[in-house]
Protein backbone atom coordinates (compact mmCIF):
# COMPACT_ATOMS: atom_id res chain seq x y z
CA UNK A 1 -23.42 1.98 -48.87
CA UNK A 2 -22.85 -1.25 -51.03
CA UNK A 3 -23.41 -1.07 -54.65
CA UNK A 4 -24.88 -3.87 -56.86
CA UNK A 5 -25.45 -3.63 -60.38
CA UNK A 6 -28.82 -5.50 -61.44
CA UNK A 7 -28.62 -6.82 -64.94
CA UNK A 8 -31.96 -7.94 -67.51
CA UNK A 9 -33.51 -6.72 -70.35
CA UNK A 10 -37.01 -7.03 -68.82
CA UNK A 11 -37.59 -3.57 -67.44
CA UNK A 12 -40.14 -5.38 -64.95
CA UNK A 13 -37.40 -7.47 -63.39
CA UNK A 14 -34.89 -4.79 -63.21
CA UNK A 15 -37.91 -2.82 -61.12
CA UNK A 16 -38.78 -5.98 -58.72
CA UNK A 17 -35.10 -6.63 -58.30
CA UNK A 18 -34.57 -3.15 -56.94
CA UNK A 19 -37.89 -3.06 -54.82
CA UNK A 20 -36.39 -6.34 -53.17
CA UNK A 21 -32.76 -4.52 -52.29
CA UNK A 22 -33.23 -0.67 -51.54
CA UNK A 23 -34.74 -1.15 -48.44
CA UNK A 24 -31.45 -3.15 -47.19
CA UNK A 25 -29.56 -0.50 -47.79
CA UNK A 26 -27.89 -1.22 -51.10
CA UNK A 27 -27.51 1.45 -53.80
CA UNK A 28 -29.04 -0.24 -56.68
CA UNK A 29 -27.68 0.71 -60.14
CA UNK A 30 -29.38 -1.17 -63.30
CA UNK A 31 -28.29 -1.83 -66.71
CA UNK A 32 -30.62 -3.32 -69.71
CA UNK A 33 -28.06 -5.56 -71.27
CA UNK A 34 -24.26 -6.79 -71.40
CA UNK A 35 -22.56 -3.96 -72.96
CA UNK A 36 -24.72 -1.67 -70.87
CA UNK A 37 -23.43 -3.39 -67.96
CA UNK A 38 -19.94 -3.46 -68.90
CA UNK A 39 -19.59 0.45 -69.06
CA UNK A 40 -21.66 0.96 -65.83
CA UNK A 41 -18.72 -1.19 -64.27
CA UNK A 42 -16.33 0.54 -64.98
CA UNK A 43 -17.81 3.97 -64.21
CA UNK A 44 -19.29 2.73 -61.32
CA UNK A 45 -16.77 -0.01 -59.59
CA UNK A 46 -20.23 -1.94 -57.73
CA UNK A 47 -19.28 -4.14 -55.09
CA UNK A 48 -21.76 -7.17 -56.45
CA UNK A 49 -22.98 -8.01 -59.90
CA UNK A 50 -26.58 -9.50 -60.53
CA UNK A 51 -26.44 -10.44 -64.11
CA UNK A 52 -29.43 -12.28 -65.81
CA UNK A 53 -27.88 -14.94 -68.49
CA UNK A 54 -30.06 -14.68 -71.38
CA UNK A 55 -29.55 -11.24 -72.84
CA UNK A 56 -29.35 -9.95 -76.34
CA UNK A 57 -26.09 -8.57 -77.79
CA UNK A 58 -24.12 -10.10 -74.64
CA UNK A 59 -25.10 -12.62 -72.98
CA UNK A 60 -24.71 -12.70 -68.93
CA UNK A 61 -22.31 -15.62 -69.43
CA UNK A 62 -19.69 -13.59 -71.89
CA UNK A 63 -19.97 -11.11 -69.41
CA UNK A 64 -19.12 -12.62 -67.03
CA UNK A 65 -15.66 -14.04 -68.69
CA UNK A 66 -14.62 -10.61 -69.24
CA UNK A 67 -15.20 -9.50 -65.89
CA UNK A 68 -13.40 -12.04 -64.53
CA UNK A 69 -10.59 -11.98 -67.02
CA UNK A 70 -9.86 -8.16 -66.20
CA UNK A 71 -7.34 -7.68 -62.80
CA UNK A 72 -9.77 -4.69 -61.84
CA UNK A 73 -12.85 -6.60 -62.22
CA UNK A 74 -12.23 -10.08 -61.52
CA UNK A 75 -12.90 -10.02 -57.63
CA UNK A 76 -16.53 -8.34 -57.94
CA UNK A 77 -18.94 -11.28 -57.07
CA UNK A 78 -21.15 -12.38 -60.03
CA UNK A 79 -24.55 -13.94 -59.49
CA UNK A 80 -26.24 -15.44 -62.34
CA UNK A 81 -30.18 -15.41 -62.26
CA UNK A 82 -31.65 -17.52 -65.07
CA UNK A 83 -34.51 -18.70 -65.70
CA UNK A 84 -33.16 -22.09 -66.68
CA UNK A 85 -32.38 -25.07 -64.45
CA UNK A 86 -30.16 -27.35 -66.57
CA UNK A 87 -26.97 -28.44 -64.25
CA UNK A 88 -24.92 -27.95 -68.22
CA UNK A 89 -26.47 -24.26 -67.70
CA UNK A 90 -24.28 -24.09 -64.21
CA UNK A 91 -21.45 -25.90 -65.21
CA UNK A 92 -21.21 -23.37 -68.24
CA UNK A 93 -21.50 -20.44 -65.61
CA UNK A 94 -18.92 -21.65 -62.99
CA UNK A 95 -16.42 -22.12 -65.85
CA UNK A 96 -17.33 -18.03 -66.81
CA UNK A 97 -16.44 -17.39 -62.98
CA UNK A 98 -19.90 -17.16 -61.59
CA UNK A 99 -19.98 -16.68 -57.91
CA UNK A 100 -23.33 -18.25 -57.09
CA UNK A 101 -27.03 -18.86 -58.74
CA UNK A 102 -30.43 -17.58 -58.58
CA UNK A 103 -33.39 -19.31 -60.06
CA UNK A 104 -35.69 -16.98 -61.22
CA UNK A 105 -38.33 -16.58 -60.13
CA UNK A 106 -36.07 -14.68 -57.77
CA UNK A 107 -37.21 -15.50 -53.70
CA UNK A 108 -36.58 -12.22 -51.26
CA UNK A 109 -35.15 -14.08 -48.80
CA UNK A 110 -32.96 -15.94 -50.87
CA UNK A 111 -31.26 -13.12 -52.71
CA UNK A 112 -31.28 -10.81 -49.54
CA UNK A 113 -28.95 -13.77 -48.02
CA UNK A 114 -27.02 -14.51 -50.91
CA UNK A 115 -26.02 -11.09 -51.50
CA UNK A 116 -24.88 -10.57 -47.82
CA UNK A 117 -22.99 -13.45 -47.85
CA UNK A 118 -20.84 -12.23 -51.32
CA UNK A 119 -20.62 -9.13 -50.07
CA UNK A 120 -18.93 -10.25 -46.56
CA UNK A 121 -16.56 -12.67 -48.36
CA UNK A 122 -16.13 -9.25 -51.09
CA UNK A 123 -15.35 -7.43 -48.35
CA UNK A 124 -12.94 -9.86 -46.92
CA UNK A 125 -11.30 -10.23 -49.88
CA UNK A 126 -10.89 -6.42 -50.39
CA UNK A 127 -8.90 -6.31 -46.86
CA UNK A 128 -6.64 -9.56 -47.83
CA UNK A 129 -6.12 -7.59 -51.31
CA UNK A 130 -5.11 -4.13 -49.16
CA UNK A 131 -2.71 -5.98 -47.08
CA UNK A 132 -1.15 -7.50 -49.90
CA UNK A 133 -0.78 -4.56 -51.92
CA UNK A 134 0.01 -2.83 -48.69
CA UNK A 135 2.95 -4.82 -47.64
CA UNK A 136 4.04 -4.97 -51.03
CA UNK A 137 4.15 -1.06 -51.23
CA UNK A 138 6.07 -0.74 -48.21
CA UNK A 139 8.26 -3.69 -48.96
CA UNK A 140 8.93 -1.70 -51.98
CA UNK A 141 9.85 1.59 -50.46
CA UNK A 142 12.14 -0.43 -47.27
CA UNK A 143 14.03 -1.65 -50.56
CA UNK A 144 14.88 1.56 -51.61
CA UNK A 145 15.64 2.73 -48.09
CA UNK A 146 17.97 -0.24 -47.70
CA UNK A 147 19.89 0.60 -51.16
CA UNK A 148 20.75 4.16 -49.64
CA UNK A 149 20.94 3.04 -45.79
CA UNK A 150 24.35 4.68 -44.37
CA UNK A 151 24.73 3.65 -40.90
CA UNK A 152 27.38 5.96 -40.09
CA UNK A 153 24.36 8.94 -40.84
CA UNK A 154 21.11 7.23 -40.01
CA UNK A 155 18.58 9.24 -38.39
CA UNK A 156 15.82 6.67 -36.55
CA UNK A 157 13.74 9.88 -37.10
CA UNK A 158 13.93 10.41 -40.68
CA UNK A 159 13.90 6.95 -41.26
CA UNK A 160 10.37 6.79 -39.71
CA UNK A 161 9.30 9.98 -41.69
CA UNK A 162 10.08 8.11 -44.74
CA UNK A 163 8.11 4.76 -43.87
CA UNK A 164 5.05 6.82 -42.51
CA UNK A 165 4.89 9.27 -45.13
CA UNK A 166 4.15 6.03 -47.74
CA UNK A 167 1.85 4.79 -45.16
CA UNK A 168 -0.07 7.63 -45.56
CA UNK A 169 -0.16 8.01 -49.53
CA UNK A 170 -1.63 4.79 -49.86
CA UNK A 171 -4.96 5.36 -51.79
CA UNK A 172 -7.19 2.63 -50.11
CA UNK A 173 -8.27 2.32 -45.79
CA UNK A 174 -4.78 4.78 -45.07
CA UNK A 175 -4.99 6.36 -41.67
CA UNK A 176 -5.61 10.80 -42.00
CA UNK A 177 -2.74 11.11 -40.16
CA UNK A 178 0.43 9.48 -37.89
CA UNK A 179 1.86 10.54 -34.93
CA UNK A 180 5.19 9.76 -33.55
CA UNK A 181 6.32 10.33 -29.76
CA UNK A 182 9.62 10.20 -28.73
CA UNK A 183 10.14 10.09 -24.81
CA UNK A 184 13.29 11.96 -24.03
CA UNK A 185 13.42 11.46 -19.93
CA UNK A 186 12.01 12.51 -17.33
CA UNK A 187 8.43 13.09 -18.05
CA UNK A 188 9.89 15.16 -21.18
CA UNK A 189 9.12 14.16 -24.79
CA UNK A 190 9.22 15.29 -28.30
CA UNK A 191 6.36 14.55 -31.45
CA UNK A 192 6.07 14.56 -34.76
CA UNK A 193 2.22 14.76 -36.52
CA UNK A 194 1.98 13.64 -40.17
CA UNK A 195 -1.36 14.12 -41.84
CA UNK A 196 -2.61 14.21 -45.66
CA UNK A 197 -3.80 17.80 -46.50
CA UNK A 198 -4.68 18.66 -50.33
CA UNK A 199 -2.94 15.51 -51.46
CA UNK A 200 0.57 16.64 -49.39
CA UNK A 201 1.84 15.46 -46.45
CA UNK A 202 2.53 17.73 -43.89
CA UNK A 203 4.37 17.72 -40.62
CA UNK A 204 4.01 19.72 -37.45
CA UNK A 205 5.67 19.40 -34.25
CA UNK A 206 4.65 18.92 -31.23
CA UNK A 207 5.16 18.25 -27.18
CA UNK A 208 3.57 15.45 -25.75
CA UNK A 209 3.44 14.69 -21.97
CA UNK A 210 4.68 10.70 -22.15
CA UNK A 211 5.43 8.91 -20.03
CA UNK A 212 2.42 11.09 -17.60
CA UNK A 213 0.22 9.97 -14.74
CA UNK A 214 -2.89 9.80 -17.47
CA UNK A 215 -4.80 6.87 -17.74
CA UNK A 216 -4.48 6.78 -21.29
CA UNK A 217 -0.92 7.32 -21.22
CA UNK A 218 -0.66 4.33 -18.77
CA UNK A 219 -2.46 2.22 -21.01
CA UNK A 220 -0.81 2.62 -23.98
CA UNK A 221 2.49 2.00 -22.02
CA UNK A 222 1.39 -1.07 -19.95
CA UNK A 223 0.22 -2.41 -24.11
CA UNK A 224 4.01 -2.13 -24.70
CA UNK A 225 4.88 -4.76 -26.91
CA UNK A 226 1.37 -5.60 -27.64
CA UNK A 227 -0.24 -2.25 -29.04
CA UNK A 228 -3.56 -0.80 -29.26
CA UNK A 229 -6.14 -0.49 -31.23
CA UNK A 230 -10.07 1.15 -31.09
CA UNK A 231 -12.76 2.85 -32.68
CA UNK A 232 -14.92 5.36 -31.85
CA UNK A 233 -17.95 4.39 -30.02
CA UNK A 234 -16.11 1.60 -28.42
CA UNK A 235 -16.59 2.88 -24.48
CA UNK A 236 -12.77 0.93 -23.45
CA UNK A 237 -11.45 2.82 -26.24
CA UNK A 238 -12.80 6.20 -25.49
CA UNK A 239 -9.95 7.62 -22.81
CA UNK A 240 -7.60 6.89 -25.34
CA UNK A 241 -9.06 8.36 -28.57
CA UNK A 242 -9.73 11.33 -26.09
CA UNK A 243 -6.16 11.58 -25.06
CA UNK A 244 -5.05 11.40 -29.48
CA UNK A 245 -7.47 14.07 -30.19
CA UNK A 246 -6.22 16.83 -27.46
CA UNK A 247 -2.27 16.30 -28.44
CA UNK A 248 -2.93 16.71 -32.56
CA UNK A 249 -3.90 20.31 -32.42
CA UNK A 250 -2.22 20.67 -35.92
CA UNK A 251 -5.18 18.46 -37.16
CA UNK A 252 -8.84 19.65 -37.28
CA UNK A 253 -10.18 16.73 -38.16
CA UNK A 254 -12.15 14.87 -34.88
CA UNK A 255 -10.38 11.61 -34.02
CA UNK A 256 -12.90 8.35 -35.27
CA UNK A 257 -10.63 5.76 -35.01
CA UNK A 258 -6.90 4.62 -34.02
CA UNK A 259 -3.79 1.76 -33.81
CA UNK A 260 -1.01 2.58 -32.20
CA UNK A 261 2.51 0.81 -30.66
CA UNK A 262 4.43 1.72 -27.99
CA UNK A 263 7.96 0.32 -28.06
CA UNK A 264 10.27 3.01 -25.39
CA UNK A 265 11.12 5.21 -25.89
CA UNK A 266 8.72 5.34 -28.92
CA UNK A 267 5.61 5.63 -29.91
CA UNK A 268 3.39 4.82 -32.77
CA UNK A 269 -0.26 6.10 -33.62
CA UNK A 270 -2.41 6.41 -36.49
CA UNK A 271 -5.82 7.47 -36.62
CA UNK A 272 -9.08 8.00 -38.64
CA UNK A 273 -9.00 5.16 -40.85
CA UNK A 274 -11.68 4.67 -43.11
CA UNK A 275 -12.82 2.07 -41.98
CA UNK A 276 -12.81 -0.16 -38.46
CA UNK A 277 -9.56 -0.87 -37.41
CA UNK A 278 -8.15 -4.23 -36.61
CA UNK A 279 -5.26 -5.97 -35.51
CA UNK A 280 -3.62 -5.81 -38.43
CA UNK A 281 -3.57 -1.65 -38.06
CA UNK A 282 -2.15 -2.23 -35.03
CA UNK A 283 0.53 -4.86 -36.59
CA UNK A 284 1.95 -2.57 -39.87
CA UNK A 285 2.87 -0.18 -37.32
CA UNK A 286 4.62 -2.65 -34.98
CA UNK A 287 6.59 -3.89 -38.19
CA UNK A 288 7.65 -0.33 -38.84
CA UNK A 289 8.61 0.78 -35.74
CA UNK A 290 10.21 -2.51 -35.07
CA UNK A 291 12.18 -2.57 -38.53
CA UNK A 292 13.64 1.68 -37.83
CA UNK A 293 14.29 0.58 -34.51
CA UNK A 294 16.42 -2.63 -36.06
CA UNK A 295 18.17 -0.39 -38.39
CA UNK A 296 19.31 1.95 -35.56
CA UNK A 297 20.32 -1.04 -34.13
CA UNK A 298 22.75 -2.11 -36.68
CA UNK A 299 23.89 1.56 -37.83
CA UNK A 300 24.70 2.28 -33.97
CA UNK A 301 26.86 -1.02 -33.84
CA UNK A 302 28.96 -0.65 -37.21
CA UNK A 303 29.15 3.31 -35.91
CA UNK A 304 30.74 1.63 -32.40
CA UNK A 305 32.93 -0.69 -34.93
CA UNK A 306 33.72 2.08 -37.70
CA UNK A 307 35.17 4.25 -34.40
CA UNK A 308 36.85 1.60 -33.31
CA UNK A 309 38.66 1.35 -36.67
CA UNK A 310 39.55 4.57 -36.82
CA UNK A 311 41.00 4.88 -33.64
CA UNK A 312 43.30 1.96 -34.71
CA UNK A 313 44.33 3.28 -38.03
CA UNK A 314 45.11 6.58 -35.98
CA UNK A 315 47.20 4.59 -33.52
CA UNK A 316 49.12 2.71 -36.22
CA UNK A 317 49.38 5.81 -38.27
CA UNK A 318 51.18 7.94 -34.94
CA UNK A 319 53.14 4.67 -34.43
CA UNK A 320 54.91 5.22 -37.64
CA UNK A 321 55.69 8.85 -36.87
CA UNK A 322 57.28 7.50 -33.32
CA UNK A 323 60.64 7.96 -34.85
CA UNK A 324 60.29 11.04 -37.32
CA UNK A 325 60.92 14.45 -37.14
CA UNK A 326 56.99 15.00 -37.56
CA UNK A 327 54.00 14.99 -35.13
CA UNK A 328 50.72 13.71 -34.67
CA UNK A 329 49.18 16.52 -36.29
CA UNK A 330 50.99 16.04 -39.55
CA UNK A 331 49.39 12.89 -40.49
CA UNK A 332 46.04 14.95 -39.22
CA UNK A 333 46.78 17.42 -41.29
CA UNK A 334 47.53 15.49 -43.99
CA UNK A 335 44.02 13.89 -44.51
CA UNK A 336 42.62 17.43 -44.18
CA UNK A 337 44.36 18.90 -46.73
CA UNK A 338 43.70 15.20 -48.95
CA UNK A 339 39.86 15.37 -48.04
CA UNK A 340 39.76 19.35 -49.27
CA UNK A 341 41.76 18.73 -52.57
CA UNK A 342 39.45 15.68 -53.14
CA UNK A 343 36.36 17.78 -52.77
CA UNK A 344 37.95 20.22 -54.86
CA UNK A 345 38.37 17.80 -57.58
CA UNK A 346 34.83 17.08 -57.48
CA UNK A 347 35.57 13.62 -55.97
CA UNK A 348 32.37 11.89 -54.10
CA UNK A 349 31.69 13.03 -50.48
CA UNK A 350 32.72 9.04 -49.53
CA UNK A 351 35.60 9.46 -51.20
CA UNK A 352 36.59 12.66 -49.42
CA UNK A 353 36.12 11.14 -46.20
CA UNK A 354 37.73 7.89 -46.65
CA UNK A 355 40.73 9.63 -48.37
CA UNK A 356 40.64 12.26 -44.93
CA UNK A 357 41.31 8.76 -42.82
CA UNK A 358 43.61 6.60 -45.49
CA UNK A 359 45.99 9.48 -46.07
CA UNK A 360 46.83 9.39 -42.61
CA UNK A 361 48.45 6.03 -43.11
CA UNK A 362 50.82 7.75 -45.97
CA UNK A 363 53.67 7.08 -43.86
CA UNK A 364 52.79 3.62 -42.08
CA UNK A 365 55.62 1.86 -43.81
CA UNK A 366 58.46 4.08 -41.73
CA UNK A 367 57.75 1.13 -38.94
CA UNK A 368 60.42 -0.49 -40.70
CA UNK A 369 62.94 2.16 -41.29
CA UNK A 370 65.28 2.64 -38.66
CA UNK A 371 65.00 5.24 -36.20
CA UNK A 372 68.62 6.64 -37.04
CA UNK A 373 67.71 7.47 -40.94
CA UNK A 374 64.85 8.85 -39.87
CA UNK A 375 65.93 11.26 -37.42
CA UNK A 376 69.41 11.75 -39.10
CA UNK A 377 70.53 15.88 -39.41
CA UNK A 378 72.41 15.77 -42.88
CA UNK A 379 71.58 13.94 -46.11
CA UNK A 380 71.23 9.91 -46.35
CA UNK A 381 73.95 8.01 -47.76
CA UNK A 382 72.57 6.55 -51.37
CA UNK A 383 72.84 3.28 -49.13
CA UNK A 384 70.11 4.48 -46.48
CA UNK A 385 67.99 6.40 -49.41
CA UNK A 386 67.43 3.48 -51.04
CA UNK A 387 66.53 1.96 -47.40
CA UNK A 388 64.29 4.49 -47.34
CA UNK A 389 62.58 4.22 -50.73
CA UNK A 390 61.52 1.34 -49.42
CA UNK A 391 58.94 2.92 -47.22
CA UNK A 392 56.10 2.69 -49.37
CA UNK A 393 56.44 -1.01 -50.25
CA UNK A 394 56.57 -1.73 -46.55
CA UNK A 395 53.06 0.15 -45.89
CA UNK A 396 51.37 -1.55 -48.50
CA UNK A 397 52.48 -5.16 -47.50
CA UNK A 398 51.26 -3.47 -43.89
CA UNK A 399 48.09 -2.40 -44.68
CA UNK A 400 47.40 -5.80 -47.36
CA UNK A 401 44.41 -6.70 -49.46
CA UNK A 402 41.62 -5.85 -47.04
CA UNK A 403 38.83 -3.97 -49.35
CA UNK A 404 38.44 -1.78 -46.63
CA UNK A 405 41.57 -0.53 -46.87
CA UNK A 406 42.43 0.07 -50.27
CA UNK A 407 42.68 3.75 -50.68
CA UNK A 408 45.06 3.85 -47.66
CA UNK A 409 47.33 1.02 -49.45
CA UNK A 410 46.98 2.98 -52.86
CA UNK A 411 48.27 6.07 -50.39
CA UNK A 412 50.97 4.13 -49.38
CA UNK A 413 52.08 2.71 -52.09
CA UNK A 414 51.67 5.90 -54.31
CA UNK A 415 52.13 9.02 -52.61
CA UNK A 416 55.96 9.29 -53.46
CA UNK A 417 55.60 8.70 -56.92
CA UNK A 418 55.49 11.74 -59.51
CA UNK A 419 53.79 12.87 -62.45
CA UNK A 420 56.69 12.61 -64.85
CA UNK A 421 57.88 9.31 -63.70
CA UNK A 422 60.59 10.63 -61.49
CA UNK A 423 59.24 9.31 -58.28
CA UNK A 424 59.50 6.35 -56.47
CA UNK A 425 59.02 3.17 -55.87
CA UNK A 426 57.80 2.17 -58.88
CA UNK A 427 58.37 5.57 -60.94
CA UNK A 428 55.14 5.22 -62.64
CA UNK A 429 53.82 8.09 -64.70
CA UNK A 430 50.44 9.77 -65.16
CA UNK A 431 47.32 8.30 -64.51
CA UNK A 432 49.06 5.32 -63.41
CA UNK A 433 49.44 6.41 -60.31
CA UNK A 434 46.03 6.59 -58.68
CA UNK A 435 44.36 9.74 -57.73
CA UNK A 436 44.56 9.05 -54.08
CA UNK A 437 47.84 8.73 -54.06
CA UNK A 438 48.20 12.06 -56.48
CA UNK A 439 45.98 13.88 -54.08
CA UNK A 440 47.73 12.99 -51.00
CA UNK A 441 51.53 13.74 -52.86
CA UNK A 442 50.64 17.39 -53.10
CA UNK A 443 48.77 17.41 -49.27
CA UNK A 444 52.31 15.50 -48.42
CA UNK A 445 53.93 18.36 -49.53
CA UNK A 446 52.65 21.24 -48.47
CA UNK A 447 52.54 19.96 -44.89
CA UNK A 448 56.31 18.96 -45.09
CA UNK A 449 57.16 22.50 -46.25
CA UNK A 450 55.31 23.93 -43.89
CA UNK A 451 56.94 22.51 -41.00
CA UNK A 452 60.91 22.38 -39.67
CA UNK A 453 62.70 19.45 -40.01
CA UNK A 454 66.38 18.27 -38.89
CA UNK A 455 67.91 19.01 -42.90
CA UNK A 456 65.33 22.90 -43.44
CA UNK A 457 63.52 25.31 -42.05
CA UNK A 458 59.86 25.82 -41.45
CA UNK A 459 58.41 28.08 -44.84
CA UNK A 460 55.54 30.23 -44.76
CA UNK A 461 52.35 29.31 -46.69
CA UNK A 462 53.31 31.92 -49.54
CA UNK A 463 56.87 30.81 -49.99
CA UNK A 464 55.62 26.86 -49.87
CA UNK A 465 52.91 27.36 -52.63
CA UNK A 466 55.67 29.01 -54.83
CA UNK A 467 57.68 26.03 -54.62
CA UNK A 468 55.09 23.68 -55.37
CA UNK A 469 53.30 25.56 -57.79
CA UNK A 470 56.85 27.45 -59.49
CA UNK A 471 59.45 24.64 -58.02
CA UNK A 472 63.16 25.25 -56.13
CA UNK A 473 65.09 22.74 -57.92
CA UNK A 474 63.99 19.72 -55.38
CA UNK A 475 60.13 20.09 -56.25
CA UNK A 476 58.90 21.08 -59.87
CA UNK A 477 55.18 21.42 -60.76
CA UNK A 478 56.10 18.54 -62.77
CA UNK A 479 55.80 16.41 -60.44
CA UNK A 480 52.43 16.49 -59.76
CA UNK A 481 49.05 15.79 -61.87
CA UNK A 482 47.54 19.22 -63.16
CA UNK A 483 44.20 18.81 -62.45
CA UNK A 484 45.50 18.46 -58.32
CA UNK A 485 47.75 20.86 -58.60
CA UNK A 486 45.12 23.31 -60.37
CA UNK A 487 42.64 22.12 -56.74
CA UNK A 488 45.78 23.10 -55.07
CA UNK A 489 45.70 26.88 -56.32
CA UNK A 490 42.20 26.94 -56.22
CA UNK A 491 42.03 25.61 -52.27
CA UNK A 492 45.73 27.64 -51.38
CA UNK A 493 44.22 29.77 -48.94
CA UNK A 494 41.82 27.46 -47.56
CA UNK A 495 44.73 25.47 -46.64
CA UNK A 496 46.58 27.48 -44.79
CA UNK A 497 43.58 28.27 -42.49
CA UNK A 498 43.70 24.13 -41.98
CA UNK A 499 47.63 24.62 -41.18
CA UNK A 500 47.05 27.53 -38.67
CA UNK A 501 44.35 25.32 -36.79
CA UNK A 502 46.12 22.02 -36.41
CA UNK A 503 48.83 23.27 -36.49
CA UNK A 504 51.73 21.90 -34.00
């Protein structure tokens, strides 16, 4: 029931005013003069103003300024009724941001039609208002969705949840509740139901027989592309609304009114808005569904190209161990053991699992080394050890400036070099050496120990933590940073559970 706010200080007009409206329906709330009327706005929000100019206190014209200089007032229409006929007298009232004029003495007929017409371009104007504030809200929350969007984890599901969820917590014409259908094949299918309850959301879910032989089934998937939309008491929309209301058992509430989208293998509904639904309904959820189903798009393809990159760097990284003494699995093993010291350091999950896939390139330089140092039985000449030394250098200029890559050319370049400066290439010291490549020394390490090569045998896991944590002459604790070694300890036996399961 509209509400309009009539306005005078003649207690005879304010009674004839309201004997004119109540019987169209309108809940008529009266106010003797402008401050009066000011507080009954904003206790009462009214959806139209009928304010007499010629008040004491406040006049209807200062009024009127300040209701149209306030953001929650400003789009209540304002009728001036005045006694006076001057055109100054209107000009005056369309610069306060009058709506419209009434002469007094007031005609029925006149005000009856003037008021209906405000109130249908008020209640236009309260639907353009929703659907700005409504996009804007959801434009808001797809922003922060974007900032966190990880393709390589994106769940079309919980993306959904998210965007319906604020559909739903909007405070003004928000559906009671949204349900989402997912058709999983033959005649099988999976749903979600999201409805307010208590001011939470809550979710229940259920089965729902899509795609089925049911008319209203059929419908909604011959409107692919297209959507639906009804209200109750619309006879073509009745099947349908039928259909809604015996799949939501988790919501009491009977079904009034609905929009929904079909876009295979999903589906889209909302229902009991409060108020008529309209094609616009019907289009929010068609930008949703159609914005998720973009998103899976694009996290599906960089998953297809972020496999396909890792299958390379694998390949390249096996290439390099062609001519060693070690396997496949070491350079597995490798970024195992480098992911699990990470994560011990308290290093980001992102960083764990791009150091699990750079450290495998560790050793992507040995392209260049040839095969007969590497697989040589005794110790190198100082002439093929400083060939060799020259490993890392050759996997950096490998693996190049690509941003993409830069942990697995700080690997490279790094991994040989020690705490206390004794390493190589560069013999850099410290925190000069970054912490992947100080990670992925001590993962180097172990592994190496672990396993038999051409110049030792293979050591157990308790005799290969006391050299790295105790040294043997060749390896000192020295040589690597504390804090890693300290993971080290901390992840020993972890580790050799890794070991035993990749292990050659």
């Amino acid at each position: 029931m509209p509400k309009i706010l009539v306005v005078d200080d003649d207690e005879l007009n304010l009674a004839l005013m309201e004997a004119m409206l109540a019987p169209g329906g309108y809940q008529v709330l009266t106010a003797a003069d402008g401050e009066e009327a000011l507080a009954v706005v904003a206790q009462e929000n009214p959806d139209l103003i009928l304010l007499d100019i010629m008040m004491p206190r406040l006049d209807g014209l200062t009024v009127c300024r300040r209701l149209k200089a306030d953001e929650a007032t400003r789009f209540i229409p304002v009728i001036l009724v005045t006694a006076l006929d001057q055109l100054q007298d209107r000009v005056e009232g369309l610069a306060a941001g009058a709506d419209d004029f009434l002469t007094k003495p007031v005609n029925e007929l006149e005000l009856t039609t003037r008021v209906r017409s405000l109130l249908r371009v008020k209640k236009l104007n309260d639907q353009l208002r929703y659907a700005h504030e409504h996009i804007n809200s959801l434009t808001r929350h797809v922003a922060g969705l974007l900032q966190e969007f990880n393709p390589l984890y994106f769940e079309l599901e919980a993306t959904l949840r998210e965007l319906l969820q604020q559909l739903l917590l909007l405070k003004e014409l928000a559906p009671a509740a949204v349900l989402v259908v997912m058709a999983a094949g033959q005649g099988r299918s999976q749903g979600w139901l999201y409805y307010r309850q208590e001011g939470t959301i809550k979710q229940e879910t259920i089965k729902i027989p899509l795609p089925a032989d049911a008319g209203a089934v059929q419908s909604i998937l011959r409107a692919r592309g297209e959507g639906l939309c009804g209200n109750r008491g619309d006879p073509q929309c009745e099947e349908e609304i039928n259909f809604f209301a015996s799949q939501v058992t988790g919501y009491t509430g009977a079904i009034h009114n609905f929009a929904c989208f079909y876009d295979g293998p999903l589906l889209l509904a909302a229902f009991n808005y409060p108020a008529a639904v309209t094609a616009y309904e019907r289009d929010v959820l068609q930008n949703l569904l159609t914005y998720s189903r973009f998103l899976q798009l694009v996290a599906g393809q960089i998953r297809d190209t972020e496999g396909a990159f890792h299958y390379t760097i694998q390949a390249l990284a096996r290439a390099a161990e062609a001519n060693d003494d070690d396997t496949g699995n070491h350079i597995v093993r490798v970024g195992t053991f480098a992911a699990e010291l990470a994560g011990g350091l308290g290093c980001p999950p992102d960083f764990c699992r791009e150091i699990a896939l750079a450290a495998q390139m560790h050793d992507v330089g040995k392209i260049h080394i040839h095969p007969d140092i590497l697989r040589k039985p005794g110790r190198l000449t100082p002439d093929e050890w400083l060939l060799m030394q020259q490993h890392p250098l050759h996997g950096a200029r490998i693996l190049g400036d690509a941003p993409r890559l830069r942990i697995a050319r700080e690997v490279a370049l790094h991994h040989h070099e020690k705490w206390d400066g004794s390493g190589y290439p560069a013999g850099l010291r410290g925190e000069a050496i970054s912490l992947a490549g100080r990670i992925v020394a001590v993962a180097d390490i172990y592994d190496a120990l672990r396993n038999k090569r051409s110049y030792k045998p293979a050591f157990s896991h308790q005799e290969a933590c006391r050299i790295i944590t105790a040294g043997d002459g060749r390896v000192q604790p020295g040589h690597f940073d504390p804090a890693v070694l300290a993971a080290f300890r901390r992840a020993a036996s972890h580790l050799e559970e890794i070991y035993e399961t990749i292990k050659d």
